[in-house]
PDB file of N, CA and C in Angstrom:
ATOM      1  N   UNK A   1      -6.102   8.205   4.750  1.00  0.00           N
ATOM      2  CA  UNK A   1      -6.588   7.007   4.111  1.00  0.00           C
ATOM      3  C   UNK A   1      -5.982   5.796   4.802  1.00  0.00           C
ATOM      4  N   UNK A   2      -6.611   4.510   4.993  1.00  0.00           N
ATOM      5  CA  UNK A   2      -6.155   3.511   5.078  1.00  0.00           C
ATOM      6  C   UNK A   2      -6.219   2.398   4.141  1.00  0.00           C
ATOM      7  N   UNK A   3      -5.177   1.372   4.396  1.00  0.00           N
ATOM      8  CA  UNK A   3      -5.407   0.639   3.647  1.00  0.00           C
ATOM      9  C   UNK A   3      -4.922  -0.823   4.789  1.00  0.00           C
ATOM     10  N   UNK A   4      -5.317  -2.102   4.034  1.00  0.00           N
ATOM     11  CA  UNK A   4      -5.171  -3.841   5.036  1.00  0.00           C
ATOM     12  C   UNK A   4      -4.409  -4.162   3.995  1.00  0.00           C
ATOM     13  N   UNK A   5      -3.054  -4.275   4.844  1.00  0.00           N
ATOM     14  CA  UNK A   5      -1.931  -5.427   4.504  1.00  0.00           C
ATOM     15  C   UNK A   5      -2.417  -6.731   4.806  1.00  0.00           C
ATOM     16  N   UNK A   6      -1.473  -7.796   4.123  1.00  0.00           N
ATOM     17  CA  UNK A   6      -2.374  -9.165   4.473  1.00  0.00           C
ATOM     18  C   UNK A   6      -0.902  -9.664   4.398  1.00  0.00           C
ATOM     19  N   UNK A   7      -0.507 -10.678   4.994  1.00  0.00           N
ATOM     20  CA  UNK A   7       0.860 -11.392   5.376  1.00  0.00           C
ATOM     21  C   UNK A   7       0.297 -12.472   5.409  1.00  0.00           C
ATOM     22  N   UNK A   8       1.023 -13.872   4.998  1.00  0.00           N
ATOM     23  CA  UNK A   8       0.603 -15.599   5.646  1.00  0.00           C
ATOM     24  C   UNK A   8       1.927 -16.000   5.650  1.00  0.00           C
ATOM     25  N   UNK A   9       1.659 -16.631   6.922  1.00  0.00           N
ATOM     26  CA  UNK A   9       3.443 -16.963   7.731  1.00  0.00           C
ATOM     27  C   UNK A   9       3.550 -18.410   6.611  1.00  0.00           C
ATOM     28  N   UNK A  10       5.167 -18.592   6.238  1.00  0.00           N
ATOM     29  CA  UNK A  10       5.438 -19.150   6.059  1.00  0.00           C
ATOM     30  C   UNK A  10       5.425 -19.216   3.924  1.00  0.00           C
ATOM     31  N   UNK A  11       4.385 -18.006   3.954  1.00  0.00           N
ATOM     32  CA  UNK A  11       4.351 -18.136   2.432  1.00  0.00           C
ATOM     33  C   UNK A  11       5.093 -15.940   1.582  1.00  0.00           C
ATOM     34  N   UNK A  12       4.600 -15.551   2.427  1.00  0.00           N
ATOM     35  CA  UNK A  12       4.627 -13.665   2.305  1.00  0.00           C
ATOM     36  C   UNK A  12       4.408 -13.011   3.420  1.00  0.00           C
ATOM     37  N   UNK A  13       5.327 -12.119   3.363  1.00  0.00           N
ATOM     38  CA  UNK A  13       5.120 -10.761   4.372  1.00  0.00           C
ATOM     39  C   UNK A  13       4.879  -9.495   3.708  1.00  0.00           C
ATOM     40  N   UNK A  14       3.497  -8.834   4.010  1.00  0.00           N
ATOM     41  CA  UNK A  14       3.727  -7.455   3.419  1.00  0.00           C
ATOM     42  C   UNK A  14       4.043  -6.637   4.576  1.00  0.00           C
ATOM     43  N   UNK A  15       4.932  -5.518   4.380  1.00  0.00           N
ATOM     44  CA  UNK A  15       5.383  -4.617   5.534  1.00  0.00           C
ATOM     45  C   UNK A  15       4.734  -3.089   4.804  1.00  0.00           C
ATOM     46  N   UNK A  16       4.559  -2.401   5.870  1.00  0.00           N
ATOM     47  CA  UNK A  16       4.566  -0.866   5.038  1.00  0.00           C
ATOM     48  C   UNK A  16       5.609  -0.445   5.065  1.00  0.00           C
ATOM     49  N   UNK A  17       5.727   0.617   4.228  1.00  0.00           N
ATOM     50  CA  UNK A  17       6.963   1.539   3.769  1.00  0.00           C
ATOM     51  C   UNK A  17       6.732   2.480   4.243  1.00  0.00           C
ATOM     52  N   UNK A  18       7.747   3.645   3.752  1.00  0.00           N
ATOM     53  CA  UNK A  18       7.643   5.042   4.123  1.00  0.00           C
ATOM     54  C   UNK A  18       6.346   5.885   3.509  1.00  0.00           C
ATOM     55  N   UNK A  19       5.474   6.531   4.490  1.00  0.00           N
ATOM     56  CA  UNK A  19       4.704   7.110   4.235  1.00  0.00           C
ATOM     57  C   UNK A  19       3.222   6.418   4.691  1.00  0.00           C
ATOM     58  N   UNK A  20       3.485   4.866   5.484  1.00  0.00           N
ATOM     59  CA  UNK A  20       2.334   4.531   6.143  1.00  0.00           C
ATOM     60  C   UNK A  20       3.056   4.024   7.664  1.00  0.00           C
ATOM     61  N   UNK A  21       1.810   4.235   8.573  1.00  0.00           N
ATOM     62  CA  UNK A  21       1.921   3.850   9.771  1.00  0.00           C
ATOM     63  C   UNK A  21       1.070   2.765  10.329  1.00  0.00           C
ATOM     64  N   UNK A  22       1.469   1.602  10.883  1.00  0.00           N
ATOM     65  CA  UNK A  22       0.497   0.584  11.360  1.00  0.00           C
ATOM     66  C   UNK A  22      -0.010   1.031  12.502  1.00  0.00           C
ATOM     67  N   UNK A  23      -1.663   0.954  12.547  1.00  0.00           N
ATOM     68  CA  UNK A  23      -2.397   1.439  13.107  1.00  0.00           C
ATOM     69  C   UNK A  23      -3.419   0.260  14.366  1.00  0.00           C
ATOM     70  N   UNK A  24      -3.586  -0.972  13.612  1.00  0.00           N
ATOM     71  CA  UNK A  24      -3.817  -1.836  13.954  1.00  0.00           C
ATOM     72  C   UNK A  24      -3.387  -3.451  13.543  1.00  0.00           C
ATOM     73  N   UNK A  25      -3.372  -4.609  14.599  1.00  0.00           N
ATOM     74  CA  UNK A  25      -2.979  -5.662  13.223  1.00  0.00           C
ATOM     75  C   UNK A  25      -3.789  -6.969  14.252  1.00  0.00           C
ATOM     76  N   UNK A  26      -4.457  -7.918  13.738  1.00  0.00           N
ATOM     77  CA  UNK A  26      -5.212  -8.629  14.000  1.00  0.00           C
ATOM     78  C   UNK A  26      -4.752 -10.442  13.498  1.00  0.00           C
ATOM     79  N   UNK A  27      -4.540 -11.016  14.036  1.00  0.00           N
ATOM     80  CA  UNK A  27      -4.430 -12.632  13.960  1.00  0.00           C
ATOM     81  C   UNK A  27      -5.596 -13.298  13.198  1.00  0.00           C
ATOM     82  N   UNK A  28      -5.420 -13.472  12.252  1.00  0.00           N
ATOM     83  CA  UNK A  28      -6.545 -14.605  11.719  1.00  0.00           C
ATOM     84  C   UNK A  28      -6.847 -15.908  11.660  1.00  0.00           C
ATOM     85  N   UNK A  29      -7.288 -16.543  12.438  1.00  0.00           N
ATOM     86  CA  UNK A  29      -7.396 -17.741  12.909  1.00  0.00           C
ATOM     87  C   UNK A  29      -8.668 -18.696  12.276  1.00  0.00           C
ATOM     88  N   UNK A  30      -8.163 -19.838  11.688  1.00  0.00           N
ATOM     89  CA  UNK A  30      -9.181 -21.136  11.096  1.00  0.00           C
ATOM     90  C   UNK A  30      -9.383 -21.964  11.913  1.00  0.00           C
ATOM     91  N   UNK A  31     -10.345 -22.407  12.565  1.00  0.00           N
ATOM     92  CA  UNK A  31     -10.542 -23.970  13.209  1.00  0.00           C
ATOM     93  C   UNK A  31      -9.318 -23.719  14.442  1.00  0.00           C
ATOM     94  N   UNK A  32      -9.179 -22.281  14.982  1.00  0.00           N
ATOM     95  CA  UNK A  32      -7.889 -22.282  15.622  1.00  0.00           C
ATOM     96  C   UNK A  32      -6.235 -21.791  15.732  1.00  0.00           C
ATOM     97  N   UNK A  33      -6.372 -21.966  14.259  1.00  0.00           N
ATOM     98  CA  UNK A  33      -4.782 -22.109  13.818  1.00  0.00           C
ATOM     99  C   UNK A  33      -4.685 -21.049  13.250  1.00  0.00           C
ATOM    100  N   UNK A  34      -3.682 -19.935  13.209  1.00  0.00           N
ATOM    101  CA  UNK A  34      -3.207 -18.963  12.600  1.00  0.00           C
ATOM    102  C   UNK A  34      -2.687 -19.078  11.170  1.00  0.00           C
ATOM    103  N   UNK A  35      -3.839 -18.775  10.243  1.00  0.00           N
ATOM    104  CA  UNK A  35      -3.780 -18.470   8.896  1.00  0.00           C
ATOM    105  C   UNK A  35      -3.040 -17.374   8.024  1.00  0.00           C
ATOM    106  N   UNK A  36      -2.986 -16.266   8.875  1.00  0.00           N
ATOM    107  CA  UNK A  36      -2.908 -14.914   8.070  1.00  0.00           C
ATOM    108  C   UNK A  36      -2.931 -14.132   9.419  1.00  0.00           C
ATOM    109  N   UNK A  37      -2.033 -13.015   8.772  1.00  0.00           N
ATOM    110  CA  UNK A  37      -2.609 -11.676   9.529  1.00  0.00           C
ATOM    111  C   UNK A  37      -2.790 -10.378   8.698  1.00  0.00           C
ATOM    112  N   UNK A  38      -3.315  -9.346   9.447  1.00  0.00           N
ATOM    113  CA  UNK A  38      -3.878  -8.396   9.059  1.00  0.00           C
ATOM    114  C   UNK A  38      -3.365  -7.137   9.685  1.00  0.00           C
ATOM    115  N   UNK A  39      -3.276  -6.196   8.598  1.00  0.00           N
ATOM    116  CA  UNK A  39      -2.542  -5.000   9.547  1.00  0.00           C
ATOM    117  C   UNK A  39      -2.844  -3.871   8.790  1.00  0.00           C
ATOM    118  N   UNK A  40      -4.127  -3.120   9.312  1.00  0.00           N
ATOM    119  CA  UNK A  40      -4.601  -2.145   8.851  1.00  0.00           C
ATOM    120  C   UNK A  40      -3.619  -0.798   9.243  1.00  0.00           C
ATOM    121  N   UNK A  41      -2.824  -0.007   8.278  1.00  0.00           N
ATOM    122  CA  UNK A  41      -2.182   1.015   7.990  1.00  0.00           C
ATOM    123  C   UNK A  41      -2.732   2.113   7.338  1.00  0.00           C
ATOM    124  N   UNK A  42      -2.249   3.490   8.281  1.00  0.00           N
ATOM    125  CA  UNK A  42      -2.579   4.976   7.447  1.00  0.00           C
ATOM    126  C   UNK A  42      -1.430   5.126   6.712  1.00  0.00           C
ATOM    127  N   UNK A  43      -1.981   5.915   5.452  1.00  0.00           N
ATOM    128  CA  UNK A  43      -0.963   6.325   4.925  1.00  0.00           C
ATOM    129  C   UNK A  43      -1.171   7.595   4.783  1.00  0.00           C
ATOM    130  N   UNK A  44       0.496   8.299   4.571  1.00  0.00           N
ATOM    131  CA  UNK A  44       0.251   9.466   4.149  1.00  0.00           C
ATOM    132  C   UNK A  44       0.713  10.205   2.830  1.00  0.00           C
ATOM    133  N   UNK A  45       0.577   9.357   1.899  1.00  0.00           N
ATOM    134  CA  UNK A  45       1.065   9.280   0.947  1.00  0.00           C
ATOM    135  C   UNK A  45       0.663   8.284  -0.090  1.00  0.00           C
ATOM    136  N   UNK A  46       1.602   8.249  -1.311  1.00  0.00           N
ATOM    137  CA  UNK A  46       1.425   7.052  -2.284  1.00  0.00           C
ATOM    138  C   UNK A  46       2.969   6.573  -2.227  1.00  0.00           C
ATOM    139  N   UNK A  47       3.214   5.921  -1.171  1.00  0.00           N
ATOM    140  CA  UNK A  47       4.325   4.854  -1.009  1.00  0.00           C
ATOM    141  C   UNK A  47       3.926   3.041  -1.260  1.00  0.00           C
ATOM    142  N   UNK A  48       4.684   3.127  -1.083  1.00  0.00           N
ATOM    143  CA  UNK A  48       4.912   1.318  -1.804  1.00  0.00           C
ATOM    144  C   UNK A  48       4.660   0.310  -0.528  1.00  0.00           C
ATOM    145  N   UNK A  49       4.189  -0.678  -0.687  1.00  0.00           N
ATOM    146  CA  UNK A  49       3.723  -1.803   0.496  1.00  0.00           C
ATOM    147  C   UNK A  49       5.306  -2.742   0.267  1.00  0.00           C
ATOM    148  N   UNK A  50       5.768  -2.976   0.506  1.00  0.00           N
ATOM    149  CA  UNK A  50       6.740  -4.089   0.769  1.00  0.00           C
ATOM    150  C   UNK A  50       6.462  -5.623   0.852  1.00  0.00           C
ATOM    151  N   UNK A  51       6.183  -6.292  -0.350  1.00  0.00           N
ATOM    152  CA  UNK A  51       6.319  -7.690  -0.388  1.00  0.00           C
ATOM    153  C   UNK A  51       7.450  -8.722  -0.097  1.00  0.00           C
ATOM    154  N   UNK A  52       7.475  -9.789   0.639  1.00  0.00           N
ATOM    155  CA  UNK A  52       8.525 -10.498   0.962  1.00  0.00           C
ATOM    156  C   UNK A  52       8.439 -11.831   1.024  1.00  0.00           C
ATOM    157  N   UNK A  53       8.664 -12.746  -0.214  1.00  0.00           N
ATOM    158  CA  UNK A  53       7.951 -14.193  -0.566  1.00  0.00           C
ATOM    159  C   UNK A  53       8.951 -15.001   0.652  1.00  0.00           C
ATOM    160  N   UNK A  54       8.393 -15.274   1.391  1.00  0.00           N
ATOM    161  CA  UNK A  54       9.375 -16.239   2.545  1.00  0.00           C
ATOM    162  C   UNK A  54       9.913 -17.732   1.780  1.00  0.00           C
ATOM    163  N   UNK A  55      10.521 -18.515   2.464  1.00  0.00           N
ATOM    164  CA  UNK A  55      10.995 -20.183   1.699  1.00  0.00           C
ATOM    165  C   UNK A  55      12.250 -19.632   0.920  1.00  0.00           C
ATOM    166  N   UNK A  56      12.234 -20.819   0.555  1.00  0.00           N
ATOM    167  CA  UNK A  56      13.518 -20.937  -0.679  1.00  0.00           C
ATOM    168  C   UNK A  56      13.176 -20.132  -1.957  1.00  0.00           C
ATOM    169  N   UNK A  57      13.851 -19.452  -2.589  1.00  0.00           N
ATOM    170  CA  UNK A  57      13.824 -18.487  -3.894  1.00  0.00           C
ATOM    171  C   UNK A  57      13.235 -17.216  -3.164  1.00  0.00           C
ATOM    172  N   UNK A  58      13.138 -16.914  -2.267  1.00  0.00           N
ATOM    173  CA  UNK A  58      12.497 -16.054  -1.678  1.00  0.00           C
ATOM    174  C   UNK A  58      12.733 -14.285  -2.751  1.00  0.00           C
ATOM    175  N   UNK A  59      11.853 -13.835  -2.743  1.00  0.00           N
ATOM    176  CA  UNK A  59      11.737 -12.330  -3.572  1.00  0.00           C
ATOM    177  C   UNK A  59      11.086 -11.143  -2.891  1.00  0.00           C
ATOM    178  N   UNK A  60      11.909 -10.011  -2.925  1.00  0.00           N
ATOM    179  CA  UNK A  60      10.966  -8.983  -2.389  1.00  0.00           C
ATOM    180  C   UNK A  60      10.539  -7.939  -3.718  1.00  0.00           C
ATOM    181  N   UNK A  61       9.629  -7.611  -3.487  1.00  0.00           N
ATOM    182  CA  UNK A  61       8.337  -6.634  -3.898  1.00  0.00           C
ATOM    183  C   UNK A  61       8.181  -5.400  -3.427  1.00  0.00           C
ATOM    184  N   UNK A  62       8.393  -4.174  -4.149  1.00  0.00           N
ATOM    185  CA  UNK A  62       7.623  -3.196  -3.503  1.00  0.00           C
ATOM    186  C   UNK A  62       7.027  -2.467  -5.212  1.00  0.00           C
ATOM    187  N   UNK A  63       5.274  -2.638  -4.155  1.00  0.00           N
ATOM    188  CA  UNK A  63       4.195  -2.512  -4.762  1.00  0.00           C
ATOM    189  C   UNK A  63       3.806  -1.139  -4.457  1.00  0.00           C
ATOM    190  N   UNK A  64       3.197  -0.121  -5.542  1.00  0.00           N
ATOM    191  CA  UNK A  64       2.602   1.249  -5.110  1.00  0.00           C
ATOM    192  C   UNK A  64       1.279   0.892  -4.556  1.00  0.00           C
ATOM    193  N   UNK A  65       1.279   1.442  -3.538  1.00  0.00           N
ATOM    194  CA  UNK A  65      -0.086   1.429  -2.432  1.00  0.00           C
ATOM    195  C   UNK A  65      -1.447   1.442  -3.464  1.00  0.00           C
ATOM    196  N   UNK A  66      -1.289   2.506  -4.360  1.00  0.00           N
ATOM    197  CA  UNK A  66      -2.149   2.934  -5.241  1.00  0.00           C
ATOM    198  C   UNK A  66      -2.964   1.292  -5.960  1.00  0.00           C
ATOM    199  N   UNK A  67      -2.517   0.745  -5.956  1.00  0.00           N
ATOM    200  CA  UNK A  67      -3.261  -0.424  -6.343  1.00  0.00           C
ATOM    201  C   UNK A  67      -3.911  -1.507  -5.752  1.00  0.00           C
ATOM    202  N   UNK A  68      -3.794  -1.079  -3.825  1.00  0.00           N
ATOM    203  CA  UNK A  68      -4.356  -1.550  -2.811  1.00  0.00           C
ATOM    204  C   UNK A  68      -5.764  -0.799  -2.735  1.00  0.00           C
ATOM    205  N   UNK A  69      -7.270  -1.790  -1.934  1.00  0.00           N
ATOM    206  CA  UNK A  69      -8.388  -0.812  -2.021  1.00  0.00           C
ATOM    207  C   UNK A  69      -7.392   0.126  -0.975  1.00  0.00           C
ATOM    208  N   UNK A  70      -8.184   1.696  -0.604  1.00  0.00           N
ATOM    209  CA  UNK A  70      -8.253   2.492   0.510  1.00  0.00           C
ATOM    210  C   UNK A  70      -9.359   2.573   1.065  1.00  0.00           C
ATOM    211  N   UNK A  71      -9.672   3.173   1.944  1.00  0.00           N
ATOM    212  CA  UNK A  71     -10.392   3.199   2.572  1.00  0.00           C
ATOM    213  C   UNK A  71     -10.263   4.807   3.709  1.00  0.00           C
ATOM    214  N   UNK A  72     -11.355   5.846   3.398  1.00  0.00           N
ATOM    215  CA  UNK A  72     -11.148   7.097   4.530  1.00  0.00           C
ATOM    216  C   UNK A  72     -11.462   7.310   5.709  1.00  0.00           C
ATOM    217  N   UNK A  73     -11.543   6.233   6.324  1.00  0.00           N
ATOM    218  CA  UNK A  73     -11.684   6.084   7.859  1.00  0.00           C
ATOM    219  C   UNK A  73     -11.364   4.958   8.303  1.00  0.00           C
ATOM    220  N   UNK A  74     -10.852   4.398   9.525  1.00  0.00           N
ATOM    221  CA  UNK A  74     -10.545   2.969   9.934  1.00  0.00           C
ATOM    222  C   UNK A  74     -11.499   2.553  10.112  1.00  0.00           C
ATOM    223  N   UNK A  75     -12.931   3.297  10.339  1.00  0.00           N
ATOM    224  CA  UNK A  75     -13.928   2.126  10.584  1.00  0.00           C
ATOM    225  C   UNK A  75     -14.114   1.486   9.229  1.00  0.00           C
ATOM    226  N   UNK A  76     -14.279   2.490   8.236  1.00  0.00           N
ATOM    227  CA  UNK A  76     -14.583   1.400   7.396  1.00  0.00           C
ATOM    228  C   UNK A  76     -13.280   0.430   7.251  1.00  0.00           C
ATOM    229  N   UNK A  77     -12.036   0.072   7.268  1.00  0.00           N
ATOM    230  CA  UNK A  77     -11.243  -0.745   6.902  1.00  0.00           C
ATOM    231  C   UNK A  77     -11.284  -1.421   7.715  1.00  0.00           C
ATOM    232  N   UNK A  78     -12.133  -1.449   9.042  1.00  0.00           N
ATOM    233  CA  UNK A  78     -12.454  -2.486   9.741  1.00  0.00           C
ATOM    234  C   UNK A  78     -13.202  -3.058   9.345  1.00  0.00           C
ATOM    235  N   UNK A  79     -14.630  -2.487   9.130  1.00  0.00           N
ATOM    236  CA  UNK A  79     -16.265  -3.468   8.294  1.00  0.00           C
ATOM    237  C   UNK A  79     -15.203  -3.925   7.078  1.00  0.00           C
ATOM    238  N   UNK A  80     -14.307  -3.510   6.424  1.00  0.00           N
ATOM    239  CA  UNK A  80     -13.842  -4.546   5.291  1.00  0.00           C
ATOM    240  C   UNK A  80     -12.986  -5.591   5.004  1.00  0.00           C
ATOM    241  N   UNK A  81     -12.247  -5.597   6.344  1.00  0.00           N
ATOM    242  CA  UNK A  81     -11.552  -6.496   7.051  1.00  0.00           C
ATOM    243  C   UNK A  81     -12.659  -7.642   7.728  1.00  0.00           C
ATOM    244  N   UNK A  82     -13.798  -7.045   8.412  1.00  0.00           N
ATOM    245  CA  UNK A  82     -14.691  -8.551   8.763  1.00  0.00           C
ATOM    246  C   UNK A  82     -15.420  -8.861   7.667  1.00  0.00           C
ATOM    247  N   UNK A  83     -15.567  -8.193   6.689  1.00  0.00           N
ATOM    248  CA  UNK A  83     -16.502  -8.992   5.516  1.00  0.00           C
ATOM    249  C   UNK A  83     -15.591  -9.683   4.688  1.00  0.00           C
ATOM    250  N   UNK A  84     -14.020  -9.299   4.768  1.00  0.00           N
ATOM    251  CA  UNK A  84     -12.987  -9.940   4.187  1.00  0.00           C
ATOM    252  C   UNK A  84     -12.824 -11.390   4.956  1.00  0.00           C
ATOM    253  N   UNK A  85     -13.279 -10.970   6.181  1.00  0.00           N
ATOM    254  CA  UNK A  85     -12.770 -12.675   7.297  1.00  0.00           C
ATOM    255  C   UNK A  85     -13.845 -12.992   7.544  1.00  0.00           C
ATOM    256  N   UNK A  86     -15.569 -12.731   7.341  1.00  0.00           N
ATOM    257  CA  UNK A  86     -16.515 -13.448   7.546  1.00  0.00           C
ATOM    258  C   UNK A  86     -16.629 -14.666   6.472  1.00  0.00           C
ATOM    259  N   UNK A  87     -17.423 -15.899   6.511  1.00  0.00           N
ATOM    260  CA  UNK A  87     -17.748 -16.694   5.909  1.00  0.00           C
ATOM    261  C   UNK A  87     -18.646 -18.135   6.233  1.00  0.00           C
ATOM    262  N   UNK A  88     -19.768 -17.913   6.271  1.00  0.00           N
ATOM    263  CA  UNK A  88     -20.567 -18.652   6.362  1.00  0.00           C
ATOM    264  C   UNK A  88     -20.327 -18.734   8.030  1.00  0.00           C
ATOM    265  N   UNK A  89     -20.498 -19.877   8.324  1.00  0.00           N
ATOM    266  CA  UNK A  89     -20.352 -21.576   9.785  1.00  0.00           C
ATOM    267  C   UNK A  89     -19.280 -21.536  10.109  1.00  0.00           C
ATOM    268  N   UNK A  90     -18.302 -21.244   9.250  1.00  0.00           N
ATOM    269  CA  UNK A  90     -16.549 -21.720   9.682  1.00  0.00           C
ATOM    270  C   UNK A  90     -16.046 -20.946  10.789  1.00  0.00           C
ATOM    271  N   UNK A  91     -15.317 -21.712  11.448  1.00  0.00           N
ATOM    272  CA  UNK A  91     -14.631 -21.558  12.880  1.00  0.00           C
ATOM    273  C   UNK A  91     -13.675 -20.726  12.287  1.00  0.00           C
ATOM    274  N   UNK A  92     -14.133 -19.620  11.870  1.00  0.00           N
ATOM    275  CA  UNK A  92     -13.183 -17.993  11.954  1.00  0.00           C
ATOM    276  C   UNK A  92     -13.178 -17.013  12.603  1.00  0.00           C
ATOM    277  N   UNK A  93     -12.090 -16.895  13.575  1.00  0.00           N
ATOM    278  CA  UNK A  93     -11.797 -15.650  14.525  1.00  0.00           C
ATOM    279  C   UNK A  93     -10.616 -14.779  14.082  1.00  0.00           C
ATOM    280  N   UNK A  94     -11.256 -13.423  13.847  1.00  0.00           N
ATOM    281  CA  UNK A  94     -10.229 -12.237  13.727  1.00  0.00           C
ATOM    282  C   UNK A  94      -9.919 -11.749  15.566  1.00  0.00           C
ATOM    283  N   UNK A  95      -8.529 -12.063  15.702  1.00  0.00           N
ATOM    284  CA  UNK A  95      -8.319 -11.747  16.862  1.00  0.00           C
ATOM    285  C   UNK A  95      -6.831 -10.266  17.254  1.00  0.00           C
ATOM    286  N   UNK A  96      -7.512  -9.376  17.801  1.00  0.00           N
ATOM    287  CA  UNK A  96      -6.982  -8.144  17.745  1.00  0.00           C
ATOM    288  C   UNK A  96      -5.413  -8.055  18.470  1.00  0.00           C
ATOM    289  N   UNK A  97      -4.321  -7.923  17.705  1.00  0.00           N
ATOM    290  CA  UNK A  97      -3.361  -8.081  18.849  1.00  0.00           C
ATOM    291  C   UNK A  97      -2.123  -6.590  18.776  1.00  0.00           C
ATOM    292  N   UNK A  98      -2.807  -5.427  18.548  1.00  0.00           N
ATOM    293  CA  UNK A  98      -2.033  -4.211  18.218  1.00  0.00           C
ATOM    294  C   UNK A  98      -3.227  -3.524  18.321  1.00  0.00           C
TER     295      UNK A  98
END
């Protein structure tokens, strides 16, 4: 199974835990500028995603996977990753960098 971590610099980091492997991870870019990234992970298991609120008061999180969608093939967590980053006209590029 896979599942898409989603991270935005400067606000959260999700990391995987034990029992997933990053498989791919992609730059998400607005008008240019790096918004978010993306990091589609297998898992092999029901382990926990690792939340990490960046800034001041900062908090970590670990969330059971189980409440992330999955997905049983990477293609599909790819088609759901571009319908996640498609939107209309807007100058949005998912750009592949793993």
């Amino acid at each position: 199974m896979y599942i898409i971590l989603t991270s935005k610099p400067g606000q959260y980091r999700t990391d995987p835990a034990d029992g997933m492997r990053p498989v791919e991870q992609y730059d998400y870019l607005f008008c240019g500028r790096k918004r978010a990234v993306f990091v589609l992970a297998e898992t092999t298991g029901e382990g926990k995603v690792i939340i990490t609120e960046e800034g001041e008061g900062s908090a970590v999180n670990h969330v059971p996977a189980k409440f992330l969608p999955r997905f049983p093939t990477i293609e599909e967590a790819r088609r759901e990753l571009e319908a996640l980053s498609g939107f209309g006209s807007l100058d949005i590029e998912l750009v592949r960098v793993l």
